[in-house]
C-alpha atoms as a PDB file:
ATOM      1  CA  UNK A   1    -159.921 -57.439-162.365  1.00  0.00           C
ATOM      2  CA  UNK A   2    -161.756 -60.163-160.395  1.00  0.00           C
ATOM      3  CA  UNK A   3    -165.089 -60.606-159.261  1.00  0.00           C
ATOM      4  CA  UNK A   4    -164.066 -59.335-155.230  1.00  0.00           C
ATOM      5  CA  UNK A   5    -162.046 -56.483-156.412  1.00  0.00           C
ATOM      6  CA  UNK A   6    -164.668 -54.974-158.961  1.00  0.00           C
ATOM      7  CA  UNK A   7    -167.365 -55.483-155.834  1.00  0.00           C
ATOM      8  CA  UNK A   8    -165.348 -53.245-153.469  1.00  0.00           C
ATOM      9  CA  UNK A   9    -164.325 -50.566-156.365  1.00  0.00           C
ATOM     10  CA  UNK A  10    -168.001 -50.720-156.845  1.00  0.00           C
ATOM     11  CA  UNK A  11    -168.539 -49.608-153.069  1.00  0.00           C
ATOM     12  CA  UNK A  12    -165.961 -46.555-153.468  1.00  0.00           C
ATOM     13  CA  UNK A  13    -168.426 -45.494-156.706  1.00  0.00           C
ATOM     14  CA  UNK A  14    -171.211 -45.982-154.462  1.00  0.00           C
ATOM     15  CA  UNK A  15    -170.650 -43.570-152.105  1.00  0.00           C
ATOM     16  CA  UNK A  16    -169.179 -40.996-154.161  1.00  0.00           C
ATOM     17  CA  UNK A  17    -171.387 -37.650-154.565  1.00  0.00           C
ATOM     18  CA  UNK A  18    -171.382 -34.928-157.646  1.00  0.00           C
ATOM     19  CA  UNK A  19    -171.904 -31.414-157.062  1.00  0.00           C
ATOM     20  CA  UNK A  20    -173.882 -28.890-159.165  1.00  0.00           C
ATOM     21  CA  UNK A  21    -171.157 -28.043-160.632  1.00  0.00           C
ATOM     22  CA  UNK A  22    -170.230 -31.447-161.116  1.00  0.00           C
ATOM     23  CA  UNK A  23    -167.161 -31.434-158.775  1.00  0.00           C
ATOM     24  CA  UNK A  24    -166.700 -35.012-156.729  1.00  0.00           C
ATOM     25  CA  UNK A  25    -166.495 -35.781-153.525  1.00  0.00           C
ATOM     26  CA  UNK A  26    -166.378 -38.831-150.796  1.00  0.00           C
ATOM     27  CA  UNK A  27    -168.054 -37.941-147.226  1.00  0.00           C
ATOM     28  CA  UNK A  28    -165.278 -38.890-144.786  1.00  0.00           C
ATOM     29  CA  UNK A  29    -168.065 -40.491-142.254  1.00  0.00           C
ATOM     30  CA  UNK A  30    -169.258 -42.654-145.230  1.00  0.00           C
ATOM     31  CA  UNK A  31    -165.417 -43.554-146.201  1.00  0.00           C
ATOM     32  CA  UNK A  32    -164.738 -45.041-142.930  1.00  0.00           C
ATOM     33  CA  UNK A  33    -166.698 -47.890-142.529  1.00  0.00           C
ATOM     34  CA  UNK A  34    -166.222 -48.843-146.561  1.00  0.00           C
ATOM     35  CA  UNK A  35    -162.409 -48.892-145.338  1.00  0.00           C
ATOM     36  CA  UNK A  36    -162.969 -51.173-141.811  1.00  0.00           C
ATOM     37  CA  UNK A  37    -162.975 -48.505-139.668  1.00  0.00           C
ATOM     38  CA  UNK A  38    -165.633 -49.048-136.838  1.00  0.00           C
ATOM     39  CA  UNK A  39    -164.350 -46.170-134.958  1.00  0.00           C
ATOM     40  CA  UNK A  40    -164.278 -42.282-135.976  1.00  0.00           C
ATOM     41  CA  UNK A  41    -161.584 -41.597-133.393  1.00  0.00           C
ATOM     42  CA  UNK A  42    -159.195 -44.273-135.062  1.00  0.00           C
ATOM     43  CA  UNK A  43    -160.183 -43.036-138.425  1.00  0.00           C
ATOM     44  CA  UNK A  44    -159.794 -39.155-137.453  1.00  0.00           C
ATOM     45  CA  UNK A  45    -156.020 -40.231-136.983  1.00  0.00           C
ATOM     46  CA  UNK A  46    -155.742 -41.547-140.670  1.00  0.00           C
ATOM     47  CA  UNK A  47    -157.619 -38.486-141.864  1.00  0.00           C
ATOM     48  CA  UNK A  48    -154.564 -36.595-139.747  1.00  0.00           C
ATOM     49  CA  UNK A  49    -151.669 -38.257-141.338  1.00  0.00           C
ATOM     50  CA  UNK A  50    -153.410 -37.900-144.664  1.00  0.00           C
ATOM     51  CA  UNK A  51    -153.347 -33.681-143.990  1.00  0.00           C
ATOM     52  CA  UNK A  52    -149.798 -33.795-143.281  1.00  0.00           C
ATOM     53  CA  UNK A  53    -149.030 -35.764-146.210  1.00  0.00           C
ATOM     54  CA  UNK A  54    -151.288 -33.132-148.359  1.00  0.00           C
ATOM     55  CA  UNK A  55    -149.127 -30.511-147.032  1.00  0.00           C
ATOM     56  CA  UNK A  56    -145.707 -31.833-147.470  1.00  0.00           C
ATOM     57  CA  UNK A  57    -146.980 -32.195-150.969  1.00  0.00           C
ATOM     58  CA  UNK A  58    -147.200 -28.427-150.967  1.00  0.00           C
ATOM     59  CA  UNK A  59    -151.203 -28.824-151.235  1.00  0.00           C
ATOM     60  CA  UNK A  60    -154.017 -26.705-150.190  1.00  0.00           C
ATOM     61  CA  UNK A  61    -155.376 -29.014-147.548  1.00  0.00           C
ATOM     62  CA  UNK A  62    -158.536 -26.978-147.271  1.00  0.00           C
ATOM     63  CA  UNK A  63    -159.092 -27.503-150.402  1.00  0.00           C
ATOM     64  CA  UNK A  64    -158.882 -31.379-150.646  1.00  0.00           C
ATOM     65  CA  UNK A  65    -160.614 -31.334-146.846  1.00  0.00           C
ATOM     66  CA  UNK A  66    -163.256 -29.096-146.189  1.00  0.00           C
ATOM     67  CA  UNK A  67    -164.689 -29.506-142.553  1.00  0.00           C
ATOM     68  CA  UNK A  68    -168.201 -29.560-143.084  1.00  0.00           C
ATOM     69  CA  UNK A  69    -169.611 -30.478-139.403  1.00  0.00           C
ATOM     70  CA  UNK A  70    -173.226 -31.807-138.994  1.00  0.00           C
ATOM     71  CA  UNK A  71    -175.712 -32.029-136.112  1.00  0.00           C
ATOM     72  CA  UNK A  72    -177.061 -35.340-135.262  1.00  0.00           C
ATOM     73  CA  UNK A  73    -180.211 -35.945-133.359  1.00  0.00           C
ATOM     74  CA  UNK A  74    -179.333 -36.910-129.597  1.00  0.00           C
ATOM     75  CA  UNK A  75    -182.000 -38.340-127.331  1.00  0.00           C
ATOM     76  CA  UNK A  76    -184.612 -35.683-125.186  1.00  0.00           C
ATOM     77  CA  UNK A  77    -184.600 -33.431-128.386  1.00  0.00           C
ATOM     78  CA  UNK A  78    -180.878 -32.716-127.869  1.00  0.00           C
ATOM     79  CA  UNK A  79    -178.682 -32.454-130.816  1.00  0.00           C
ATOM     80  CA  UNK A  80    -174.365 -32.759-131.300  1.00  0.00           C
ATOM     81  CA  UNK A  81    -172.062 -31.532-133.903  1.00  0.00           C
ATOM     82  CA  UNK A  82    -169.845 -33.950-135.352  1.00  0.00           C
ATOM     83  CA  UNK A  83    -167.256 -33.490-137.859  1.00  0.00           C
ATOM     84  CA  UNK A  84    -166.991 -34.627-141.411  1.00  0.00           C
ATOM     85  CA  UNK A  85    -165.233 -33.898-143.777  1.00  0.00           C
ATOM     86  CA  UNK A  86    -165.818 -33.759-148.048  1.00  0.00           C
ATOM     87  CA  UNK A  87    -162.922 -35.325-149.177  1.00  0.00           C
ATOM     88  CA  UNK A  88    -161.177 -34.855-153.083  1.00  0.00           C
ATOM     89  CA  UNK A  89    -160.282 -37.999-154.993  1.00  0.00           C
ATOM     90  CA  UNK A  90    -156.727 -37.096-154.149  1.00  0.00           C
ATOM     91  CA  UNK A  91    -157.551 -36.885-150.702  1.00  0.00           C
ATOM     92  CA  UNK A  92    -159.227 -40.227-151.025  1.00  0.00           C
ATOM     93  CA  UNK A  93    -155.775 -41.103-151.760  1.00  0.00           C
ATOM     94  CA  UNK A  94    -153.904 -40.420-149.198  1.00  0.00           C
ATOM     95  CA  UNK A  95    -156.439 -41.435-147.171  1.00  0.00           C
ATOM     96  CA  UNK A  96    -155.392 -44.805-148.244  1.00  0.00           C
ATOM     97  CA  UNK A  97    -152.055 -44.552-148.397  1.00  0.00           C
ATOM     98  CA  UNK A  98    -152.157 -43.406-144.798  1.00  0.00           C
ATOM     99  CA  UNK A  99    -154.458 -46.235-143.491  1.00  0.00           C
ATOM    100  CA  UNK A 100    -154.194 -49.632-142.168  1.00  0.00           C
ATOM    101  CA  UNK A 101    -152.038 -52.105-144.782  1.00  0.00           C
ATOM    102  CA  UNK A 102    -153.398 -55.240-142.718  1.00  0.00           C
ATOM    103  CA  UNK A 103    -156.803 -54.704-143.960  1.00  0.00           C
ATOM    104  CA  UNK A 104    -157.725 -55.903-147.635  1.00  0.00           C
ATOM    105  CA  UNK A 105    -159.836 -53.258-148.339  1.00  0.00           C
ATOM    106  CA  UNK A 106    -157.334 -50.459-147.744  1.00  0.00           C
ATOM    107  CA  UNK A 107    -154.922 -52.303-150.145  1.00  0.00           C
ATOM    108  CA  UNK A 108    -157.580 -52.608-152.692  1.00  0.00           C
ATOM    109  CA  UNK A 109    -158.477 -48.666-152.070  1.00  0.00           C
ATOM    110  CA  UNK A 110    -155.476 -48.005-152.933  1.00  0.00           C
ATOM    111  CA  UNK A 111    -155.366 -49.692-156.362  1.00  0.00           C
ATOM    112  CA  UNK A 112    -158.452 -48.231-156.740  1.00  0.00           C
ATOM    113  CA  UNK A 113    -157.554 -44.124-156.018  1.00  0.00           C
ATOM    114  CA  UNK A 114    -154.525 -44.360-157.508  1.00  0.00           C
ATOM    115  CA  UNK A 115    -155.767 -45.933-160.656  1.00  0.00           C
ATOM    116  CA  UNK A 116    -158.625 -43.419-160.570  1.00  0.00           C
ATOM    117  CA  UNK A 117    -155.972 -40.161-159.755  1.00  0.00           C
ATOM    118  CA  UNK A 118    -154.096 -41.210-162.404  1.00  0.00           C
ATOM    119  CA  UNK A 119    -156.847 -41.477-164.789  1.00  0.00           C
ATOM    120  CA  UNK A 120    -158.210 -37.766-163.959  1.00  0.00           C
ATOM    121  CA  UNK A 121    -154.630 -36.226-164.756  1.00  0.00           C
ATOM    122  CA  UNK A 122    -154.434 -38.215-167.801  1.00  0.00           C
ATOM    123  CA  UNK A 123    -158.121 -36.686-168.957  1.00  0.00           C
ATOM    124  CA  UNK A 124    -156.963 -33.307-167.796  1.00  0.00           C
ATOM    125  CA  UNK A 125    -154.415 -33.957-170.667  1.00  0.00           C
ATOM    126  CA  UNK A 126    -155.906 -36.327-172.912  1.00  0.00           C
ATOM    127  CA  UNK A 127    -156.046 -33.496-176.025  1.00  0.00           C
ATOM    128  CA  UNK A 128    -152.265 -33.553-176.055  1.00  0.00           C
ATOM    129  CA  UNK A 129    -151.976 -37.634-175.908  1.00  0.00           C
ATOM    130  CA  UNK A 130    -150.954 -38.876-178.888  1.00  0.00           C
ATOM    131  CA  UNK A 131    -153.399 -41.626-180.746  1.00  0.00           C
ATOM    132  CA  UNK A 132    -152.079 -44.785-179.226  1.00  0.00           C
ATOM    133  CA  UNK A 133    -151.904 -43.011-175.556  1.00  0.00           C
ATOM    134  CA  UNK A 134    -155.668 -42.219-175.879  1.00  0.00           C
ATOM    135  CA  UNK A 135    -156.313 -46.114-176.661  1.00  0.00           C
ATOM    136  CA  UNK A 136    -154.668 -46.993-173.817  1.00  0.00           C
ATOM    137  CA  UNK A 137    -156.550 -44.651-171.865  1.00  0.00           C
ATOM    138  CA  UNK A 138    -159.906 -45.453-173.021  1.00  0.00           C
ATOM    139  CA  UNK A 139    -159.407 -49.087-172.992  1.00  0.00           C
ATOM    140  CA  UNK A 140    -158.886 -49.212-169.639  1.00  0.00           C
ATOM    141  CA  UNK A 141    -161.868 -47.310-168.532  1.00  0.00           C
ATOM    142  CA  UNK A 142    -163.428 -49.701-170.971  1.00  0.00           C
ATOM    143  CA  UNK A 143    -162.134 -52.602-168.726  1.00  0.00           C
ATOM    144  CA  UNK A 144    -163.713 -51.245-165.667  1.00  0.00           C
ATOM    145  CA  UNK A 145    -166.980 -50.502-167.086  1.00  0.00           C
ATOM    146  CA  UNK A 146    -167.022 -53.839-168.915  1.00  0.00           C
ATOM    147  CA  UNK A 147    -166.946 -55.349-164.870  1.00  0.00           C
ATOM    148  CA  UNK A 148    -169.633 -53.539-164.137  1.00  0.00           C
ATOM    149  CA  UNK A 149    -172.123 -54.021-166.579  1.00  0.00           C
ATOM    150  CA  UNK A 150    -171.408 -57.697-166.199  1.00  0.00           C
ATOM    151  CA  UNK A 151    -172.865 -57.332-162.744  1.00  0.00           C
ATOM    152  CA  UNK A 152    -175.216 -55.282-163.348  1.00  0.00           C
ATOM    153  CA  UNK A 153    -176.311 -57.637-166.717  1.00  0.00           C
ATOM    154  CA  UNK A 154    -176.094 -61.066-163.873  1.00  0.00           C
ATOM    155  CA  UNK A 155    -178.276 -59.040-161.429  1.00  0.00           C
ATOM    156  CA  UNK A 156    -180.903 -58.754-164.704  1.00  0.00           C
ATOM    157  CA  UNK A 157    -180.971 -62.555-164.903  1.00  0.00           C
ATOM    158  CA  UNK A 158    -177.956 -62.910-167.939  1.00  0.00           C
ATOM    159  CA  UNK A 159    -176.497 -65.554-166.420  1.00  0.00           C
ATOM    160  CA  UNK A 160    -175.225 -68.501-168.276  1.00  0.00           C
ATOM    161  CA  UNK A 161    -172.595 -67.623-171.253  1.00  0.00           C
ATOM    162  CA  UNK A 162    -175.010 -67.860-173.734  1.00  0.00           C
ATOM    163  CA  UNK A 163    -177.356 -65.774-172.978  1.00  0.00           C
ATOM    164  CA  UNK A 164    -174.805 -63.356-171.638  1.00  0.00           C
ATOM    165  CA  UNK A 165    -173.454 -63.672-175.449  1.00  0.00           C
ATOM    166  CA  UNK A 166    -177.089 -62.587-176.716  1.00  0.00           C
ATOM    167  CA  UNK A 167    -176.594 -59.461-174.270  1.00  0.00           C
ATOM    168  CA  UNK A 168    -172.948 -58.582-175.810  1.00  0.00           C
ATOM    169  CA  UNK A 169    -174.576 -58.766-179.420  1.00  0.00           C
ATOM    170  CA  UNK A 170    -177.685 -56.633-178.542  1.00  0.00           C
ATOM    171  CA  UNK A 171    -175.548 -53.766-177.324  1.00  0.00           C
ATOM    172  CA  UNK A 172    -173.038 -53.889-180.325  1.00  0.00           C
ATOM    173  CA  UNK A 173    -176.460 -54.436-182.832  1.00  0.00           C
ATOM    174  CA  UNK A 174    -177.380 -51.066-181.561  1.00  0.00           C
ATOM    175  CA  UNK A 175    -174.692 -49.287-182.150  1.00  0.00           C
ATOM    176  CA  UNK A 176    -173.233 -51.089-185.290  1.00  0.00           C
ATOM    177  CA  UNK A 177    -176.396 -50.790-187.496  1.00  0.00           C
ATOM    178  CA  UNK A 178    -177.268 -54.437-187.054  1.00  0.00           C
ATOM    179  CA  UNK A 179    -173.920 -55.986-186.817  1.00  0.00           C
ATOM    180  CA  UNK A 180    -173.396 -58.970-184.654  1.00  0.00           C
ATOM    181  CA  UNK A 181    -169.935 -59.477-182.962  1.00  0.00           C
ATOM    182  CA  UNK A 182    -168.937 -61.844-185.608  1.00  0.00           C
ATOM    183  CA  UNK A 183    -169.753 -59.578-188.001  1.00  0.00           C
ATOM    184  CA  UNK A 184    -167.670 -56.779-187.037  1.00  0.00           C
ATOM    185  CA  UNK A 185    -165.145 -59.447-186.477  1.00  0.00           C
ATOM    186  CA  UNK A 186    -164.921 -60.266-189.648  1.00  0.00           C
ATOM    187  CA  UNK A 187    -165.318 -56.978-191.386  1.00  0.00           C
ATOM    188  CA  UNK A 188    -162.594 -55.764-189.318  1.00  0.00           C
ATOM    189  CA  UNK A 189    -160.361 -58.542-190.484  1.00  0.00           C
ATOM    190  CA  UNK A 190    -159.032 -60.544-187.368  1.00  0.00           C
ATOM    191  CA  UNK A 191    -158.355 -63.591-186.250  1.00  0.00           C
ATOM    192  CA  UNK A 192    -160.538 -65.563-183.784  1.00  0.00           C
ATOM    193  CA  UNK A 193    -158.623 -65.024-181.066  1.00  0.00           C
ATOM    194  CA  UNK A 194    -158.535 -60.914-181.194  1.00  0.00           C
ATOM    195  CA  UNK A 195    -160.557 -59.003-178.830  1.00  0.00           C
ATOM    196  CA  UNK A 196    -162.603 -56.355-181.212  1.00  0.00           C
ATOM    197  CA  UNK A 197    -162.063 -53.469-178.495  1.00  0.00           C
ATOM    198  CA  UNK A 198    -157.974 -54.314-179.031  1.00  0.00           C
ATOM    199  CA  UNK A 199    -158.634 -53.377-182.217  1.00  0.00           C
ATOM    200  CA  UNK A 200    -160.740 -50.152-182.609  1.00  0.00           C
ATOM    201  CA  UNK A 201    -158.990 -46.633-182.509  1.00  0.00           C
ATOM    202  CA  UNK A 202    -159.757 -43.705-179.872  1.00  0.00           C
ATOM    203  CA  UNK A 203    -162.609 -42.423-181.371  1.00  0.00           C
ATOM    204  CA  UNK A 204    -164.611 -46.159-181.550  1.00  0.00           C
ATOM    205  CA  UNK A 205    -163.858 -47.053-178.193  1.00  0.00           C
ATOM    206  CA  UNK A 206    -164.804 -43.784-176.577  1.00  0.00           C
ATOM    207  CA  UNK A 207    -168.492 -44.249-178.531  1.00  0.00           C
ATOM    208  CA  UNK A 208    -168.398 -48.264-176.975  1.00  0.00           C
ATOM    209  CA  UNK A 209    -167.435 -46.655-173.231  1.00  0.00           C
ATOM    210  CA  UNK A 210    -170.475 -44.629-173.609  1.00  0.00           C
ATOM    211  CA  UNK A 211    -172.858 -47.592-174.817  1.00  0.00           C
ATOM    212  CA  UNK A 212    -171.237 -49.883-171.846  1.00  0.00           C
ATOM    213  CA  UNK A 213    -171.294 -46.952-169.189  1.00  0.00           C
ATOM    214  CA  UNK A 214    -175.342 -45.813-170.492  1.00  0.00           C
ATOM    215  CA  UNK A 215    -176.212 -49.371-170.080  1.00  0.00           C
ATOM    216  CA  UNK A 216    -175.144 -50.702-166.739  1.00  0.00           C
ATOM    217  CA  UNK A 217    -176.498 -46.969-165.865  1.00  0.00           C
ATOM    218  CA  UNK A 218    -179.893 -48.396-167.493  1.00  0.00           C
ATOM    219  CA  UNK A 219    -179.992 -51.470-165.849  1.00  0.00           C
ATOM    220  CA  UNK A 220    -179.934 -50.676-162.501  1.00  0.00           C
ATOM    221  CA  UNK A 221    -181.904 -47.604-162.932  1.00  0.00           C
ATOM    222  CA  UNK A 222    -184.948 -49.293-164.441  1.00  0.00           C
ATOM    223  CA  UNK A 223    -184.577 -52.628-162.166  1.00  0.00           C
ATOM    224  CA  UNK A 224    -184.995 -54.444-165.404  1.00  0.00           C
ATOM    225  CA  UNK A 225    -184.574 -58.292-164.164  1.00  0.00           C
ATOM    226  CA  UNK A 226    -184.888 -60.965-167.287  1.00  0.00           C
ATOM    227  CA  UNK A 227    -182.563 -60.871-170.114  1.00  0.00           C
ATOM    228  CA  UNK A 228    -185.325 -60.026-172.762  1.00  0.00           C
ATOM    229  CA  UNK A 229    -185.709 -56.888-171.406  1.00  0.00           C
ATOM    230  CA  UNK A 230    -182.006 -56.964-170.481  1.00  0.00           C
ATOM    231  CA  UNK A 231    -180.890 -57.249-174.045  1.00  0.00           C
ATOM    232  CA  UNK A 232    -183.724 -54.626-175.694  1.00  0.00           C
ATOM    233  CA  UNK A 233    -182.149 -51.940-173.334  1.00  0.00           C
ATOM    234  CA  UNK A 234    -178.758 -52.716-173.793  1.00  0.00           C
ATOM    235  CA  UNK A 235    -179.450 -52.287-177.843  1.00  0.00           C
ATOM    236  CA  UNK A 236    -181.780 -49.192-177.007  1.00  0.00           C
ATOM    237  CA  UNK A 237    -178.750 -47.556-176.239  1.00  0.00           C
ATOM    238  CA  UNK A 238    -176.454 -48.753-178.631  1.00  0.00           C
ATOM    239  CA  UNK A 239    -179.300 -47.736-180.900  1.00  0.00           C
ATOM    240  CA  UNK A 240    -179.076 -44.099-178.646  1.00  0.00           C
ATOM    241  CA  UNK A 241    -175.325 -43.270-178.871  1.00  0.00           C
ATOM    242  CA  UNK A 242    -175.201 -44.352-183.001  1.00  0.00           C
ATOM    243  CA  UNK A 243    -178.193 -41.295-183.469  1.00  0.00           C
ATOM    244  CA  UNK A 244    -176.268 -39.258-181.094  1.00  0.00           C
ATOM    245  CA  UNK A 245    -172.844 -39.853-183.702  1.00  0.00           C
ATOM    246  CA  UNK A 246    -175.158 -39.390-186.938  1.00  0.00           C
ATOM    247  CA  UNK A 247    -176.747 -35.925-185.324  1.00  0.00           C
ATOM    248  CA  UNK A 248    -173.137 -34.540-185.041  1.00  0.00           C
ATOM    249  CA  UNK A 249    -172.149 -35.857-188.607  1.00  0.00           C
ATOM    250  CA  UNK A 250    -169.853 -38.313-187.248  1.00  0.00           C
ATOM    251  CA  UNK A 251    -168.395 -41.320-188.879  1.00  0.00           C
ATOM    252  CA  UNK A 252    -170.823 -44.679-188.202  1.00  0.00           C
ATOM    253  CA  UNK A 253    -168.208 -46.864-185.515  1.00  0.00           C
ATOM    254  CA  UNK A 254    -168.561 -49.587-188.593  1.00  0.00           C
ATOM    255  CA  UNK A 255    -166.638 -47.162-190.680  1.00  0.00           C
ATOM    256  CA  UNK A 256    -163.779 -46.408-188.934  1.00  0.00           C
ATOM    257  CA  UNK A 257    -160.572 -47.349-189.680  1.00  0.00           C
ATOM    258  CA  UNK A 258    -159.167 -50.784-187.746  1.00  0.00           C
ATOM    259  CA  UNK A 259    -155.687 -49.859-186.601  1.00  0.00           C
ATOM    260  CA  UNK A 260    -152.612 -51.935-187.749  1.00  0.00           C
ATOM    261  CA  UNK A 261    -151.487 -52.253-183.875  1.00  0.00           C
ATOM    262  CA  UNK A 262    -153.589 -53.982-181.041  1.00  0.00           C
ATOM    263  CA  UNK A 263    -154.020 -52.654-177.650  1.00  0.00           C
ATOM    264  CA  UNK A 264    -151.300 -55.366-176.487  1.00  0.00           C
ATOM    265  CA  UNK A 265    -148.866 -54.658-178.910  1.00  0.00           C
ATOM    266  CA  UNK A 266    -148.852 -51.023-177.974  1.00  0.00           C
ATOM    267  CA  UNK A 267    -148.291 -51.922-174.203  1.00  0.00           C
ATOM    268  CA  UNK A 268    -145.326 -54.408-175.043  1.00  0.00           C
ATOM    269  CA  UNK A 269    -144.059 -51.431-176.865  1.00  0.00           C
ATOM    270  CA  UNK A 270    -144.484 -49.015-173.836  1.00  0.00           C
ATOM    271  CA  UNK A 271    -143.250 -51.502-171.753  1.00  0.00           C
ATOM    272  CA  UNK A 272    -140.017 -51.951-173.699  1.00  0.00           C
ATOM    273  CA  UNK A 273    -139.929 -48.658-173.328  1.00  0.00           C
ATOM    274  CA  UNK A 274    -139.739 -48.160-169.986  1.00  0.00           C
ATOM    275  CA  UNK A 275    -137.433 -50.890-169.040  1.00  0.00           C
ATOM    276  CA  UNK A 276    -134.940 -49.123-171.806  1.00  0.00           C
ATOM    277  CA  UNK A 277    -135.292 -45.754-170.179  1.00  0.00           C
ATOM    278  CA  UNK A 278    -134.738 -47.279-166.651  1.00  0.00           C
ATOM    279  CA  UNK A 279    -131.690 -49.411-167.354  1.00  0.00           C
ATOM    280  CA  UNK A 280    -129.943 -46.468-169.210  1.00  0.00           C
ATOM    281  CA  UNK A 281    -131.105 -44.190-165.638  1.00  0.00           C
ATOM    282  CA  UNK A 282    -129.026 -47.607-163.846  1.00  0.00           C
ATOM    283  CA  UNK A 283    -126.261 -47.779-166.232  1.00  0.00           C
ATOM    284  CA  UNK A 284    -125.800 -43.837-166.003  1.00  0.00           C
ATOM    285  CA  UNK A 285    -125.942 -44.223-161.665  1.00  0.00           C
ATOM    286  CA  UNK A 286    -123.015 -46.750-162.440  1.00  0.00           C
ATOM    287  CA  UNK A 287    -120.820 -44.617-163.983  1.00  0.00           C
END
């Protein structure tokens, strides 16, 4: 993902609000302008096509867009109602897939719902994934978090590659006992050129998505702005998340077993995959 594109996914996490009950939703007036719309009557039309295309679905469009008007101040005391609307990730979606294609921001909100609706009915599932599916899974939202807590590390003052290096090894310190990078390298067994996170199972990366996520959560919640600081926070919670896996009697991330296939091998195999499946769907159309 580059720098531009994990910026504007950034701005759709941004505005995105959690319930009580931990249910998520975007507010359609705050969606607009994050999606070049300067107008509510131009948007309104998107938000139309996107209803019909929830229907046709056969989906509860009430459900995915609540109208929940509001009253805005209007000069001598007077006040208007104005609609908005709480929109559902999927929603979000079609939203997208319903606006503007000249403007780079829908095509990137697009990527960016679609990668995220696809992720939430994989999690709705992710008990009956089998081991290699879950890596997949997991290193992906790995990938996105990694993006942001590079920003959020360069906005702390990590900024040239060694120092940025110091901030990896802090994090992975805390939640490997002491262990530097190189030293989980090598006790893992791989070559200089493998990426540790290719090579940990489900159960290690999800503990490493929760250091990454905690941290870039840290951060920006404490303002912290020199890498000192930077680096005792981001091994504060590696430190966090190892107590957390000791207090449920889990096994230390260091202990785990390395699997025999990396993250790339398993996608060349699903990917093989695939193209098999669809040239035997061609070959059986040419019959």
């Amino acid at each position: 993902m580059s720098e531009l594109k994990a910026k504007e996914y950034k701005r759709f996490e941004d505005i995105k609000h959690i319930r009580d009950d931990k249910s998520e939703y975007w507010s359609a007036r705050e969606l607009a302008p994050v999606l070049g719309y300067t107008k509510w009557e131009n948007f309104s039309k998107v938000i139309d096509k996107a209803m019909i295309a929830c229907k046709n679905s056969e989906n509860e469009v009430s459900e995915h867009f609540p109208d929940v008007r509001k009253t805005i101040k209007m000069p001598k005391t007077a006040e208007k109602s104005i609609p908005d609307y709480e929109l559902t990730r999927y929603a979000c979606y079609l939203l997208v897939q319903n606006g503007d294609p000249r403007k780079e921001v829908i095509a990137l909100g697009q990527t960016y719902f679609a990668i995220q609706t696809y992720r939430q009915e994989i999690a709705d599932r992710f008990n009956q994934l089998d081991e290699d599916s879950r890596r997949l899974v997991v290193r992906g939202d790995i990938k996105q978090w990694n993006q942001l807590l590079a920003e959020a590390a360069r906005d702390a003052g990590v900024i040239t590659e060694k120092e940025f290096a110091a901030f990896q090894n802090a994090g992975y310190a805390g939640l490997y006992g002491g262990l530097t990078v190189d030293e989980i390298h090598r006790k893992k067994g791989l070559d200089v050129r493998d990426k540790i996170l290719d090579f940990m199972g489900s159960t290690e990366l999800i503990a490493n998505l929760f250091r990454i996520s905690q941290a870039e959560e840290k951060l920006k919640r404490e303002a912290i702005s020199n890498p000192q600081d930077a680096n005792a926070a981001h091994n504060e919670v590696g430190q966090e998340v190892r107590a957390a896996i000791k207090r449920v009697g889990g096994t230390m991330p260091e202990d785990l077993p390395t699997p025999e296939k990396s993250i790339a091998q398993i996608q060349k195999e699903q990917l093989a995959k695939i193209k098999r499946k669809a040239k035997l769907g061609q070959l059986m159309l040419d019959e």
